[in-house]
C-alpha atoms as a PDB file:
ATOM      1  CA  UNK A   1      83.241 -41.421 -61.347  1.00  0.00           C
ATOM      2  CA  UNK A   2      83.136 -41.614 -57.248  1.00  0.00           C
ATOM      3  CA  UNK A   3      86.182 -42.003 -55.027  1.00  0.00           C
ATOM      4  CA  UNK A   4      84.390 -45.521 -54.382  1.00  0.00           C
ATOM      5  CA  UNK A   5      83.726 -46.277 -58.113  1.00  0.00           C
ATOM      6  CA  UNK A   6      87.190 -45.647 -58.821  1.00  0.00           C
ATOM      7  CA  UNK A   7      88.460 -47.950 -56.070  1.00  0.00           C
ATOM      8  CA  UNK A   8      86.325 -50.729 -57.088  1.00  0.00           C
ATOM      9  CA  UNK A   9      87.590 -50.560 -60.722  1.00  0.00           C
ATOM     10  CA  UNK A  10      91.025 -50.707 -59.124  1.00  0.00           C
ATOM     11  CA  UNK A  11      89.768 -53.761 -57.427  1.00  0.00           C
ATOM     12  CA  UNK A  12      88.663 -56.064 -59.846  1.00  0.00           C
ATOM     13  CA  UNK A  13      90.836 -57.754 -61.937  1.00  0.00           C
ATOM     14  CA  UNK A  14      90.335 -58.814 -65.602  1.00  0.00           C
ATOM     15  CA  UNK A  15      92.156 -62.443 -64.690  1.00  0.00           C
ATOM     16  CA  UNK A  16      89.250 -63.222 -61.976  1.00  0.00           C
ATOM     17  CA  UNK A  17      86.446 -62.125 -64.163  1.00  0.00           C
ATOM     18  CA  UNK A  18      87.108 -64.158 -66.759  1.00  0.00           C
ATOM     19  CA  UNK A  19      87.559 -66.978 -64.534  1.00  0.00           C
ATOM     20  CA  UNK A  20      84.144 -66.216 -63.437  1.00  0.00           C
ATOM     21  CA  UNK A  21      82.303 -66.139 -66.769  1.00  0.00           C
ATOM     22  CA  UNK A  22      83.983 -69.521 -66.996  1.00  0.00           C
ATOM     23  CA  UNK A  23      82.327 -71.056 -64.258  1.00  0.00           C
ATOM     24  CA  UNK A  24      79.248 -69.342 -65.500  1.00  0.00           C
ATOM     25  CA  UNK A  25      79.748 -71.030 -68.888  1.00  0.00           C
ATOM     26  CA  UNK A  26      80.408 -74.490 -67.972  1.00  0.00           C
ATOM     27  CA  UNK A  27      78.360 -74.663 -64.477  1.00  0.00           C
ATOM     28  CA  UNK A  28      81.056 -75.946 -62.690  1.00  0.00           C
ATOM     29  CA  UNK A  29      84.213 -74.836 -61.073  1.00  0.00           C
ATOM     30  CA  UNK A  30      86.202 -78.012 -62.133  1.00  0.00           C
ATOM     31  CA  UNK A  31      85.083 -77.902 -65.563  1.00  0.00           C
ATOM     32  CA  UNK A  32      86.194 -74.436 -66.001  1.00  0.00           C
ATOM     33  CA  UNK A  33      89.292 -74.880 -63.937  1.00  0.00           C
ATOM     34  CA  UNK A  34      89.949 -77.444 -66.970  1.00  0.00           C
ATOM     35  CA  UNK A  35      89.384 -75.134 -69.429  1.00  0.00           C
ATOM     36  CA  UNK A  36      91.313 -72.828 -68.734  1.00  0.00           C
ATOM     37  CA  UNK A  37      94.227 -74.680 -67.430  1.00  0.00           C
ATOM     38  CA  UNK A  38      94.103 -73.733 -63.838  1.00  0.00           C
ATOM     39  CA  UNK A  39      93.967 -75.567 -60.628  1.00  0.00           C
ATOM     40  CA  UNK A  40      90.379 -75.594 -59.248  1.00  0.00           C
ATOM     41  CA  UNK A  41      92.011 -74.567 -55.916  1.00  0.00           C
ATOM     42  CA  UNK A  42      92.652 -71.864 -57.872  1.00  0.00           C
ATOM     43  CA  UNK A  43      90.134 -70.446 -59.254  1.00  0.00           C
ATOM     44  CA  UNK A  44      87.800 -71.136 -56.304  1.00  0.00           C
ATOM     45  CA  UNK A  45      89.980 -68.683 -54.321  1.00  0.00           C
ATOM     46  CA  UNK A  46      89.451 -65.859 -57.085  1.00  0.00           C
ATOM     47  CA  UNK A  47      85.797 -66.491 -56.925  1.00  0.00           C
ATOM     48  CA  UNK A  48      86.142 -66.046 -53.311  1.00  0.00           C
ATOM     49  CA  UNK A  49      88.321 -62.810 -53.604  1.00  0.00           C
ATOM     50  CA  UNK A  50      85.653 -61.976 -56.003  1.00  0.00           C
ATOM     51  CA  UNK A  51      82.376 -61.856 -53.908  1.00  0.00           C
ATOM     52  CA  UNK A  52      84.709 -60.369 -51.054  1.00  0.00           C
ATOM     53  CA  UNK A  53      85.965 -56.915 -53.260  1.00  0.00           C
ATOM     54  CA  UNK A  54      82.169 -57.145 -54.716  1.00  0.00           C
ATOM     55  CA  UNK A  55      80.500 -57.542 -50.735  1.00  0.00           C
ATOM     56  CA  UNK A  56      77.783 -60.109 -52.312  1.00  0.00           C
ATOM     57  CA  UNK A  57      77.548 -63.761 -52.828  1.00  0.00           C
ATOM     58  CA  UNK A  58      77.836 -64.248 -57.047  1.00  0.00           C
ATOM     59  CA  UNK A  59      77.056 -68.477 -56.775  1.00  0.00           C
ATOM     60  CA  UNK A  60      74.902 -70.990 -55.471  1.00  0.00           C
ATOM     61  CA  UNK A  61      77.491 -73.814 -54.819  1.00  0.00           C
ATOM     62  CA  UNK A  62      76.378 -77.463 -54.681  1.00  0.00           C
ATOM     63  CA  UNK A  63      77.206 -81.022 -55.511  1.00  0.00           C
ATOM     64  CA  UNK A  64      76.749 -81.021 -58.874  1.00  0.00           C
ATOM     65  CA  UNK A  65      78.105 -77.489 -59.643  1.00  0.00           C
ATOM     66  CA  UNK A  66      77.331 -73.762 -59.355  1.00  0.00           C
ATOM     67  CA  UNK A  67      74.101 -71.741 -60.019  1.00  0.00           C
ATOM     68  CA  UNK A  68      74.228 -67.987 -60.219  1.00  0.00           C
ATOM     69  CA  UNK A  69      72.850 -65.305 -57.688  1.00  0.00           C
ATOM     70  CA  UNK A  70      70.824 -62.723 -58.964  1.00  0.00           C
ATOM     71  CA  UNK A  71      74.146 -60.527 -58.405  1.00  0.00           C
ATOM     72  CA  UNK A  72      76.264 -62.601 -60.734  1.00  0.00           C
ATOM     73  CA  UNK A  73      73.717 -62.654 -63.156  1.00  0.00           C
ATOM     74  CA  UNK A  74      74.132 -59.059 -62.936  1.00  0.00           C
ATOM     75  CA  UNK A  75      77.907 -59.188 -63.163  1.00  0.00           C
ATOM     76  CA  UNK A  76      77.916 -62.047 -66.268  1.00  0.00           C
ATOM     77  CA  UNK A  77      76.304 -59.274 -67.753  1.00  0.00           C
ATOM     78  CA  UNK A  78      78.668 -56.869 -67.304  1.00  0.00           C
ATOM     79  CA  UNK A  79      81.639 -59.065 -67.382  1.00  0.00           C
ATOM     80  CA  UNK A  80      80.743 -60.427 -70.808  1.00  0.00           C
ATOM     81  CA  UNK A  81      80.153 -57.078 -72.194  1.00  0.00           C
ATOM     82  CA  UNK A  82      83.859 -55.961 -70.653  1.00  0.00           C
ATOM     83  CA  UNK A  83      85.575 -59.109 -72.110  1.00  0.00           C
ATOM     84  CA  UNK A  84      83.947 -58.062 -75.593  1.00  0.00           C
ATOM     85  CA  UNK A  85      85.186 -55.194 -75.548  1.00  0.00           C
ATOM     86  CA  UNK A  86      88.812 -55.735 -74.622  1.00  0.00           C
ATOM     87  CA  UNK A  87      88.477 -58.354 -77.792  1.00  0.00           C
ATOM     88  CA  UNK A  88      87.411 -55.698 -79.679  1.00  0.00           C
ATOM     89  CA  UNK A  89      89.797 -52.911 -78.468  1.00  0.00           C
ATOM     90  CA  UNK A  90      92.930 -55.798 -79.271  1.00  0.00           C
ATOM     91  CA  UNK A  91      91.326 -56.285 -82.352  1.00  0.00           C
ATOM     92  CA  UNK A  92      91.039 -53.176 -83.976  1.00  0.00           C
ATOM     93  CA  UNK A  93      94.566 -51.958 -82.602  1.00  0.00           C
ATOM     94  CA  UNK A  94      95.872 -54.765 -84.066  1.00  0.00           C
ATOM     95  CA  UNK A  95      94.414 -53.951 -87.598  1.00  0.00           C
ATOM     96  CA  UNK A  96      96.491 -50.832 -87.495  1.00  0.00           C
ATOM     97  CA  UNK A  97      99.630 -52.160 -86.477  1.00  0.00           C
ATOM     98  CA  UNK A  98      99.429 -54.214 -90.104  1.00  0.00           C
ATOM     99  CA  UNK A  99      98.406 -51.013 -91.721  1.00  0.00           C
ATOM    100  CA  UNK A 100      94.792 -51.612 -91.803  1.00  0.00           C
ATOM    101  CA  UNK A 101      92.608 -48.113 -91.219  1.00  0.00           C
ATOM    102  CA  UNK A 102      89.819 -48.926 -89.617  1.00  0.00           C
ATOM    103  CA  UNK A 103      87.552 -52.306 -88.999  1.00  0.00           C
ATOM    104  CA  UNK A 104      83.678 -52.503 -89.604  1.00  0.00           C
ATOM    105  CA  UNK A 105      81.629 -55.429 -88.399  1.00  0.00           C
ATOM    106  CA  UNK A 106      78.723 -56.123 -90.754  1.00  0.00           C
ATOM    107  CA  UNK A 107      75.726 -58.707 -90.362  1.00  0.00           C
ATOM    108  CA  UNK A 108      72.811 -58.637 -92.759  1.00  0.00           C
ATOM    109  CA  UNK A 109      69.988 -61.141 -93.967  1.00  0.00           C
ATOM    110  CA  UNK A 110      70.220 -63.242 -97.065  1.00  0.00           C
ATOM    111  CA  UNK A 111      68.092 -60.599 -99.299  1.00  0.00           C
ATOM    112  CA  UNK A 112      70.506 -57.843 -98.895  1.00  0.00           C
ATOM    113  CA  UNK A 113      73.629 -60.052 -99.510  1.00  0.00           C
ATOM    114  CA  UNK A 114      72.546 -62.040-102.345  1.00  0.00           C
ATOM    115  CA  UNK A 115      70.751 -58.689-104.105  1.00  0.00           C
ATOM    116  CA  UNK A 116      72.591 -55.407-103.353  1.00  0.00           C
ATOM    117  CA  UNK A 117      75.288 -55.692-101.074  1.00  0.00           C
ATOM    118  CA  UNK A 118      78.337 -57.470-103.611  1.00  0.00           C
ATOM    119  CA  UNK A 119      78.266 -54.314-105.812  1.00  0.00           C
ATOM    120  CA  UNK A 120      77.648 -51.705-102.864  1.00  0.00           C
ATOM    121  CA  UNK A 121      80.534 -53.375-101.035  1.00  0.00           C
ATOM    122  CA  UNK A 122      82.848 -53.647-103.467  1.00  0.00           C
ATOM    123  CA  UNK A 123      82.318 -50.007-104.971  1.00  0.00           C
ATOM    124  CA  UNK A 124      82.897 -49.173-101.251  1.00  0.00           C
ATOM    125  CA  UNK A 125      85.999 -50.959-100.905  1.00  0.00           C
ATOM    126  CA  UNK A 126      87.788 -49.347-104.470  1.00  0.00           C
ATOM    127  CA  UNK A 127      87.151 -45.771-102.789  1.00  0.00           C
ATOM    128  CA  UNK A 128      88.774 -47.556 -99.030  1.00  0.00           C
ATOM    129  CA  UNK A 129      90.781 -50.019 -99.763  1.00  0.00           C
ATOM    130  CA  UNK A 130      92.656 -49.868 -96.366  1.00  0.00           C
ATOM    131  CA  UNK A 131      89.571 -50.953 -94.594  1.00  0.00           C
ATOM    132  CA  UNK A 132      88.891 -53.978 -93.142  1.00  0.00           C
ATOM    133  CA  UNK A 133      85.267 -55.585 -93.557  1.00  0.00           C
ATOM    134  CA  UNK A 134      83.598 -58.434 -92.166  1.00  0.00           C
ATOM    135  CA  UNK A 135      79.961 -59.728 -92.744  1.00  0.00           C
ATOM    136  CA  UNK A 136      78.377 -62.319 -91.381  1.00  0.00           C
ATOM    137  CA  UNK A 137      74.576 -63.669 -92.575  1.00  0.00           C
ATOM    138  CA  UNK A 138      72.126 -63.813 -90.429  1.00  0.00           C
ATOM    139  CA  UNK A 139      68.127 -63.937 -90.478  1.00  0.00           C
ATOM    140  CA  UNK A 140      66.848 -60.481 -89.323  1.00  0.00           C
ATOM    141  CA  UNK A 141      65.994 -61.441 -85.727  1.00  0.00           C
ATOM    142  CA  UNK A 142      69.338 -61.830 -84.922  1.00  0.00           C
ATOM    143  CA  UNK A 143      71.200 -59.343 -87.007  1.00  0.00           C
ATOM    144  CA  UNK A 144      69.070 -57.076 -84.845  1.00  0.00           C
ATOM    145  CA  UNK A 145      70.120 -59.130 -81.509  1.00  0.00           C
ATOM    146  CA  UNK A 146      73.658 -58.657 -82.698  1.00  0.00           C
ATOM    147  CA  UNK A 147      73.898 -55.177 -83.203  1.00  0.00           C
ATOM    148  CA  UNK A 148      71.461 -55.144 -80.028  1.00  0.00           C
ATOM    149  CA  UNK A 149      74.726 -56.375 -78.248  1.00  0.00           C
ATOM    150  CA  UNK A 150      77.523 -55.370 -79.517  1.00  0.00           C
ATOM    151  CA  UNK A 151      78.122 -57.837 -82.088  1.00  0.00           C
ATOM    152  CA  UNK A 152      78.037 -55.875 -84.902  1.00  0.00           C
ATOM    153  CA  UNK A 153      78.703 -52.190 -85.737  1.00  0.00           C
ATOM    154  CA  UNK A 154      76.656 -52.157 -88.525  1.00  0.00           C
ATOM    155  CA  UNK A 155      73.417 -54.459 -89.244  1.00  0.00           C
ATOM    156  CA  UNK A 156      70.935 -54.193 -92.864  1.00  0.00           C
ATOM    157  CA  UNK A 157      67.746 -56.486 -92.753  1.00  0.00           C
ATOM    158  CA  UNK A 158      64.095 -55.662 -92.915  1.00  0.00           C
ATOM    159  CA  UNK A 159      62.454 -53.821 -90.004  1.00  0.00           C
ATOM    160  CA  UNK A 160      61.200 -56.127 -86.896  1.00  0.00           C
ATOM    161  CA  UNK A 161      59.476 -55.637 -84.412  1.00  0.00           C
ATOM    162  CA  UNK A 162      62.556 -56.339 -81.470  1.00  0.00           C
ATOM    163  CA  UNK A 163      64.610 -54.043 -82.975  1.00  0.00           C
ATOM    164  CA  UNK A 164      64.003 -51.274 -80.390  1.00  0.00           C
ATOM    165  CA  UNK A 165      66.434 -48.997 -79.398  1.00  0.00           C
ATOM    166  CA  UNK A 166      68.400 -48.938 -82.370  1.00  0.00           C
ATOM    167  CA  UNK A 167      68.343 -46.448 -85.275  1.00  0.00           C
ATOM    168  CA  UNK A 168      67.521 -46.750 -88.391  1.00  0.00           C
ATOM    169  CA  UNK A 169      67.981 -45.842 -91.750  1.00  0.00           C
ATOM    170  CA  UNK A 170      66.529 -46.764 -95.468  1.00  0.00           C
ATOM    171  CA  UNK A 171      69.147 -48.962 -97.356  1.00  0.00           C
ATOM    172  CA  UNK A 172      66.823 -50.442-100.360  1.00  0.00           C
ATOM    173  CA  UNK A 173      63.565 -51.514-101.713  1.00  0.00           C
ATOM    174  CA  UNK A 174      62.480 -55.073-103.002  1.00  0.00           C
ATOM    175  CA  UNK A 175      59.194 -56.780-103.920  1.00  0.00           C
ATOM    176  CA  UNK A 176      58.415 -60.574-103.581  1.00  0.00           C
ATOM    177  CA  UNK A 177      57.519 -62.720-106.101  1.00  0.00           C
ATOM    178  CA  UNK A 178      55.869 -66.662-106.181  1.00  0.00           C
ATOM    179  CA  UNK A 179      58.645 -68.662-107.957  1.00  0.00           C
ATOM    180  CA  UNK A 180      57.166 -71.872-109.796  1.00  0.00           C
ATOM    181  CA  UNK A 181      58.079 -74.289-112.515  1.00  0.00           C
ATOM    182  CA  UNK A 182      57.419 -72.818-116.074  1.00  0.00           C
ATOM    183  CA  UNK A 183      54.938 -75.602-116.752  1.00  0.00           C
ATOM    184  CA  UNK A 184      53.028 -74.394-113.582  1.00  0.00           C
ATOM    185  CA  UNK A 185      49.089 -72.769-113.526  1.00  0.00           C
ATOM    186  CA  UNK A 186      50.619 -69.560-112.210  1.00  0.00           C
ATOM    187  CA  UNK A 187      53.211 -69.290-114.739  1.00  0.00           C
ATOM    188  CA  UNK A 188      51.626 -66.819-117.253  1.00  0.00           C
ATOM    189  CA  UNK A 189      49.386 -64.467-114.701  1.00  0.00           C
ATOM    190  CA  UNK A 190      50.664 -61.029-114.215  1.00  0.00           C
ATOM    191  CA  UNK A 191      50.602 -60.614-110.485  1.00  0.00           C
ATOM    192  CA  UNK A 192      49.159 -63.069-107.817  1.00  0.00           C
ATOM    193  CA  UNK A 193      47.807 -62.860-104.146  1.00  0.00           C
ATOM    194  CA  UNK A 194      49.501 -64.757-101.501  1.00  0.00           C
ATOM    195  CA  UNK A 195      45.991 -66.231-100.431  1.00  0.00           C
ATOM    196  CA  UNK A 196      45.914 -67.374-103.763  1.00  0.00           C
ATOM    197  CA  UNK A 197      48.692 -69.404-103.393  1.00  0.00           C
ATOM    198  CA  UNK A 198      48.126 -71.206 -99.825  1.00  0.00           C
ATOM    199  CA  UNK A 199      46.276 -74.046-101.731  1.00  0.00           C
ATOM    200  CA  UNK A 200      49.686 -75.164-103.122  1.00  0.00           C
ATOM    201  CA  UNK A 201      52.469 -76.869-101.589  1.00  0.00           C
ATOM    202  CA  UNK A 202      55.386 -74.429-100.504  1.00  0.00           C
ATOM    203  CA  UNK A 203      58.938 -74.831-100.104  1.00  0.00           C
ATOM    204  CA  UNK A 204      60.121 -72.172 -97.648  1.00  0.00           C
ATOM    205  CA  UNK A 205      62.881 -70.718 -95.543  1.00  0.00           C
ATOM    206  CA  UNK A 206      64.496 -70.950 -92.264  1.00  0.00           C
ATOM    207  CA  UNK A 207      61.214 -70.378 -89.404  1.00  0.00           C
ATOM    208  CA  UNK A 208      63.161 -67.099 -88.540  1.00  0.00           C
ATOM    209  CA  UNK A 209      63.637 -65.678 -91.624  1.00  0.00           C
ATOM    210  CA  UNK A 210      61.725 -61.932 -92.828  1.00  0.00           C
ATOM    211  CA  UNK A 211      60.296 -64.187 -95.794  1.00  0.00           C
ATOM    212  CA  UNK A 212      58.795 -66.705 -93.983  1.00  0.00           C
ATOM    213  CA  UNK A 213      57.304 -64.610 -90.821  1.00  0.00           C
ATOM    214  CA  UNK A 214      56.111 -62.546 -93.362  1.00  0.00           C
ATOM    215  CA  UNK A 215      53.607 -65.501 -95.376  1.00  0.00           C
ATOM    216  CA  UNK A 216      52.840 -66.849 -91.528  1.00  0.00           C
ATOM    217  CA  UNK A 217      51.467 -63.778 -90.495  1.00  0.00           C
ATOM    218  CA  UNK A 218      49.462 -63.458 -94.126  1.00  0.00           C
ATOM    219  CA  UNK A 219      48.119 -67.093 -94.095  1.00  0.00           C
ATOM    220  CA  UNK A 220      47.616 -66.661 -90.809  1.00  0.00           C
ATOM    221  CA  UNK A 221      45.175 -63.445 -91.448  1.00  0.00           C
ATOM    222  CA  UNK A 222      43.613 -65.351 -94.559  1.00  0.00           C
ATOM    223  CA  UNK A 223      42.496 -67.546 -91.832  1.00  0.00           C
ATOM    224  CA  UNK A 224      44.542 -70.701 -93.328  1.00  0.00           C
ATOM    225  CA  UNK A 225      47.224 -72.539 -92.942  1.00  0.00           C
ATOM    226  CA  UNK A 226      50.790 -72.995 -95.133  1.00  0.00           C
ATOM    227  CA  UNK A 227      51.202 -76.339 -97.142  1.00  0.00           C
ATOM    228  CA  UNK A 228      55.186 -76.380 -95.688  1.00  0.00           C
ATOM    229  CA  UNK A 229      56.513 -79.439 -97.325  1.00  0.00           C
ATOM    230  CA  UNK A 230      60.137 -78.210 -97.441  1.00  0.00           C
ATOM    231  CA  UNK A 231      62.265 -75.670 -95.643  1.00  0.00           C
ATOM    232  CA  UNK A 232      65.647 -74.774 -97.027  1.00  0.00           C
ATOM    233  CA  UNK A 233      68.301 -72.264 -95.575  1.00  0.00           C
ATOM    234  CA  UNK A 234      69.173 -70.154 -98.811  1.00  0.00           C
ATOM    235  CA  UNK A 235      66.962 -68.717-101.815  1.00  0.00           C
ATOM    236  CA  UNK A 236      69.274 -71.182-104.621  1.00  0.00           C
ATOM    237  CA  UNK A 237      68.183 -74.423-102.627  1.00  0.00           C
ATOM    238  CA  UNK A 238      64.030 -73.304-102.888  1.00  0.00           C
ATOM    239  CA  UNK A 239      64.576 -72.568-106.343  1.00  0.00           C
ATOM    240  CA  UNK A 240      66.232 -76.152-107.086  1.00  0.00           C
ATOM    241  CA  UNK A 241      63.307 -77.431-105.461  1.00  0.00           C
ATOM    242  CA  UNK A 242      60.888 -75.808-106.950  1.00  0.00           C
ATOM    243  CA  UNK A 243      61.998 -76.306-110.423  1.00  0.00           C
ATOM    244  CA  UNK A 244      61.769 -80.027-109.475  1.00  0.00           C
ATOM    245  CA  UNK A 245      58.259 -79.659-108.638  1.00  0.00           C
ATOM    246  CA  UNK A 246      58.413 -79.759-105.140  1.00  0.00           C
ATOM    247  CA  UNK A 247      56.098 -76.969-104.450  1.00  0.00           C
ATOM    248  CA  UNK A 248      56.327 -72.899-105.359  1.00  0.00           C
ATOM    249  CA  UNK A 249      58.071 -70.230-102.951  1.00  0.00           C
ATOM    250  CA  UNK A 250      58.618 -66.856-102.407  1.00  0.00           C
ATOM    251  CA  UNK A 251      61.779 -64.974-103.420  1.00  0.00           C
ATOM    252  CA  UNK A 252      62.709 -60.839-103.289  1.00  0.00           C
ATOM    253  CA  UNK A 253      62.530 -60.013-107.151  1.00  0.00           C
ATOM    254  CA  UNK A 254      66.412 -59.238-107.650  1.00  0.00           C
ATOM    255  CA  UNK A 255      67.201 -62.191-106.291  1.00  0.00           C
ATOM    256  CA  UNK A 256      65.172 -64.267-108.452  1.00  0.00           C
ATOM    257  CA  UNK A 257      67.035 -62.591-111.429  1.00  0.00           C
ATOM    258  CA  UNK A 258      70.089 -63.533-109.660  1.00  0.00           C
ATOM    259  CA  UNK A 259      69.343 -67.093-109.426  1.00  0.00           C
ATOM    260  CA  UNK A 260      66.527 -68.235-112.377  1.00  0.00           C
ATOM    261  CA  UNK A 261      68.954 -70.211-113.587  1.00  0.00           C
ATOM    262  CA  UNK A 262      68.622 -72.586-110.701  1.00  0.00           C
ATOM    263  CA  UNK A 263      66.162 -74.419-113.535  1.00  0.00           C
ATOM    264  CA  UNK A 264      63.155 -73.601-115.939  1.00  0.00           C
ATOM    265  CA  UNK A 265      61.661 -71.002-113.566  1.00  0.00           C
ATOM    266  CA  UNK A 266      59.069 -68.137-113.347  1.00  0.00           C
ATOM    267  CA  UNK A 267      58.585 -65.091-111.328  1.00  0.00           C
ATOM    268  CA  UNK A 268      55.267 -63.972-110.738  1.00  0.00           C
ATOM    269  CA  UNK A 269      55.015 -60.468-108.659  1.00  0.00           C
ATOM    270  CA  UNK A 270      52.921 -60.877-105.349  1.00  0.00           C
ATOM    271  CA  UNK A 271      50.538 -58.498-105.910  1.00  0.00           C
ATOM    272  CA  UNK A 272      50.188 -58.034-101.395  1.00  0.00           C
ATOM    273  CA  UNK A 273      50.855 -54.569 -99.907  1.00  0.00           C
ATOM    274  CA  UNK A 274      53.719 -56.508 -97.461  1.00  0.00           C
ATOM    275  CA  UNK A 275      55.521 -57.975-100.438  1.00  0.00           C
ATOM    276  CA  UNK A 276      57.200 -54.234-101.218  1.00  0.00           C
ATOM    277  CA  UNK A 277      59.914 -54.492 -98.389  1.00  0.00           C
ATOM    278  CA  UNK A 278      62.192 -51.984 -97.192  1.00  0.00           C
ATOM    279  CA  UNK A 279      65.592 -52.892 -96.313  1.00  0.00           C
ATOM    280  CA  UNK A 280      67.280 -50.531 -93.379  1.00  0.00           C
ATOM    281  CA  UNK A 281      70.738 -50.233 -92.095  1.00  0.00           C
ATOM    282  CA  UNK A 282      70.802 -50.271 -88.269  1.00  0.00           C
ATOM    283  CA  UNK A 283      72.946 -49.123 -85.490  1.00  0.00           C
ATOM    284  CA  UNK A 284      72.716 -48.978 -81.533  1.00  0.00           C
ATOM    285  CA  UNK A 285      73.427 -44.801 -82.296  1.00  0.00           C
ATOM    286  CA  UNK A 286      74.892 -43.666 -85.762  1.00  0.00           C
ATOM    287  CA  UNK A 287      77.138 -40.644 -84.848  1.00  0.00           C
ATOM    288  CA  UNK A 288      78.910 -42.884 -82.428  1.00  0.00           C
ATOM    289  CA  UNK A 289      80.029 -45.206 -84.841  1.00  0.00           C
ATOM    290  CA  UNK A 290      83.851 -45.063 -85.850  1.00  0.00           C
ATOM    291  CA  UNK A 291      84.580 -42.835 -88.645  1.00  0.00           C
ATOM    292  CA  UNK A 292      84.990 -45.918 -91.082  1.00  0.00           C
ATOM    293  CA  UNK A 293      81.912 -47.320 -89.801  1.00  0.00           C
ATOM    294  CA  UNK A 294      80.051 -43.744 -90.671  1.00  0.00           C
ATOM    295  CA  UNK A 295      81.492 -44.013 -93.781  1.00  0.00           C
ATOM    296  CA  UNK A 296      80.254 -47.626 -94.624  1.00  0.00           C
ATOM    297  CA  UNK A 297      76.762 -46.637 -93.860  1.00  0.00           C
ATOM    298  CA  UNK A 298      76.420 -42.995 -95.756  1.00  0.00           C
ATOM    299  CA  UNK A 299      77.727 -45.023 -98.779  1.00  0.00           C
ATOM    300  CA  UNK A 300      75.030 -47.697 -97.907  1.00  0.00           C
ATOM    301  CA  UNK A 301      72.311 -44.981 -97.845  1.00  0.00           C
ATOM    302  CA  UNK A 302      73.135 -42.596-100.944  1.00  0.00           C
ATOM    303  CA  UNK A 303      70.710 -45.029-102.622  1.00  0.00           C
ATOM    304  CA  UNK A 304      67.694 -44.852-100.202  1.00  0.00           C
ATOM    305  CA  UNK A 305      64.609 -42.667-101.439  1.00  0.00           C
ATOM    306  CA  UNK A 306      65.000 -39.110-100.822  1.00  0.00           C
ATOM    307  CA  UNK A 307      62.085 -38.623 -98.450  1.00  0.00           C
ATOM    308  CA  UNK A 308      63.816 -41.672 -96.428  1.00  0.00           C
ATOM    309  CA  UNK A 309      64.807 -40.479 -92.975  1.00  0.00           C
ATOM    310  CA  UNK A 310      66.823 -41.801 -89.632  1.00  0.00           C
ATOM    311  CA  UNK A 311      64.603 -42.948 -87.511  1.00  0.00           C
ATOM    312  CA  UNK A 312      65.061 -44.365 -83.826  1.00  0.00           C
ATOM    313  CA  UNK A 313      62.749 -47.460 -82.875  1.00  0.00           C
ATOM    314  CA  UNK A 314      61.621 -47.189 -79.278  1.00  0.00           C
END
């Protein structure tokens, strides 16, 4: 770090940043002066001090509020990723102080909680007790966004195509299958093609969700269109449905064991090269994570298939 680096950290103080990402937040210096139980007065002189230590304007002031420069868009970014990390700094130090060795931040999709990840977390958890999880469900766009950012230490959903710059690694395996009513045509085949299906009425999942990007982009190259007459957020709300007749849908095979007995229900195995799915565990950079984080993920992994490698996206 340069003499001037160092004299600019010295500078800035944590009070006036986070006065500024409040302004940023709310568009207005009142508003934020509210918030955070401040004069206005008040905080307009820190924003002031601010763009002074800094030698650039950081807002657009007017009537009805403030916009940002392209210089405090710049320092939001930064500021936000500073604040975060303070949070998590007082977070984890406080885990120790109540005896707590180490913290791990999980977020996965719904197929890796609701198939594999009770048992793998709770074997995990007999061998380290003293650790601290939390997980979070998310759809796979944004358990990538929020390891992406900080977020999360640790994320586990099926590969997508944002997800560059982190690594990866194979977690698990799991196949789709068409759940219908037992009294439907597709009850007794064997295996079934998704274009088979698009005829029927489908009750789906969230619009962001692996499943459901997964049958837009097959309808989509079958050159048709998907019957969506209901979207649900979880797998045990489609299966309600569709025992009631309100269409078929597509579940990952373990969780369909899981949940059949949602009502009279039948699995039939998608029979599609996309409906074998690999689950990974993702990080921004795996030998940076904390030791307890390292841990959670080589226990995650002692399952993946042999040949299965790290791999980095780019």
């Amino acid at each position: 770090m340069s003499a001037a680096d160092r004299s600019l950290a010295r500078r800035l103080d944590l009070t006036s940043l986070q006065l500024f990402v409040a302004v940023c937040e709310t568009g207005s210096i009142g508003r934020a002066a509210e918030r955070e139980g401040i004069a206005a007065s008040a905080v307009s002189k820190r924003l002031s001090d601010l763009e002074g230590v800094l030698e650039t304007p950081l807002l657009y002031r007017h009537a009805r509020g403030v916009d940002l420069t392209p210089a405090g868009e710049t320092l939001l970014h930064h500021a936000r990723a500073m604040l975060f990390g303070l949070d998590k700094m007082q977070g984890e130090l406080s885990e120790y102080a109540q005896g707590v060795r180490g913290h791990v931040r999980v977020h996965a999709n719904i197929s890796a909680i609701v198939q594999f990840l009770p048992e793998d977390l709770a074997s995990f958890l007999a061998r380290h007790g003293q650790v601290k999880l939390d997980l979070e469900e998310r759809v796979s766009t944004e358990v990538i966004r929020a390891v992406q950012e900080g977020e999360a230490d640790v994320g586990i959903c099926h590969p997508q195509l944002n997800a560059r710059g982190l690594q990866a690694r194979a977690y698990r395996q799991d196949r789709l299958v068409l759940v219908v009513p037992a009294s439907h045509r597709f009850a007794g085949r064997e295996g079934i093609r998704f274009a088979e299906t698009l005829d029927e009425d489908h009750v789906g999942l969230h619009g962001t969700s692996a499943i459901y990007l997964a049958m837009r982009r097959a309808s989509a190259e079958a050159g048709q269109s998907i019957r969506l007459r209901f979207r649900v957020t979880g797998l045990d709300a489609m299966c309600r449905m569709v025992h009631n007749g309100l269409g078929v849908g597509l579940a990952p095979d373990r969780a369909f064991e899981l949940l059949r007995h949602m009502g009279d229900l039948r699995a039939v195995p998608l029979l599609d090269d996309w409906a074998v799915r690999e689950l990974q565990v993702l990080a921004r950079d795996f030998a940076a994570l904390p030791v307890t984080a390292r841990l959670l993920v080589d226990h995650l992994c002692a399952a993946a298939p042999p040949a299965a490698a790290e791999t980095p996206r780019r």
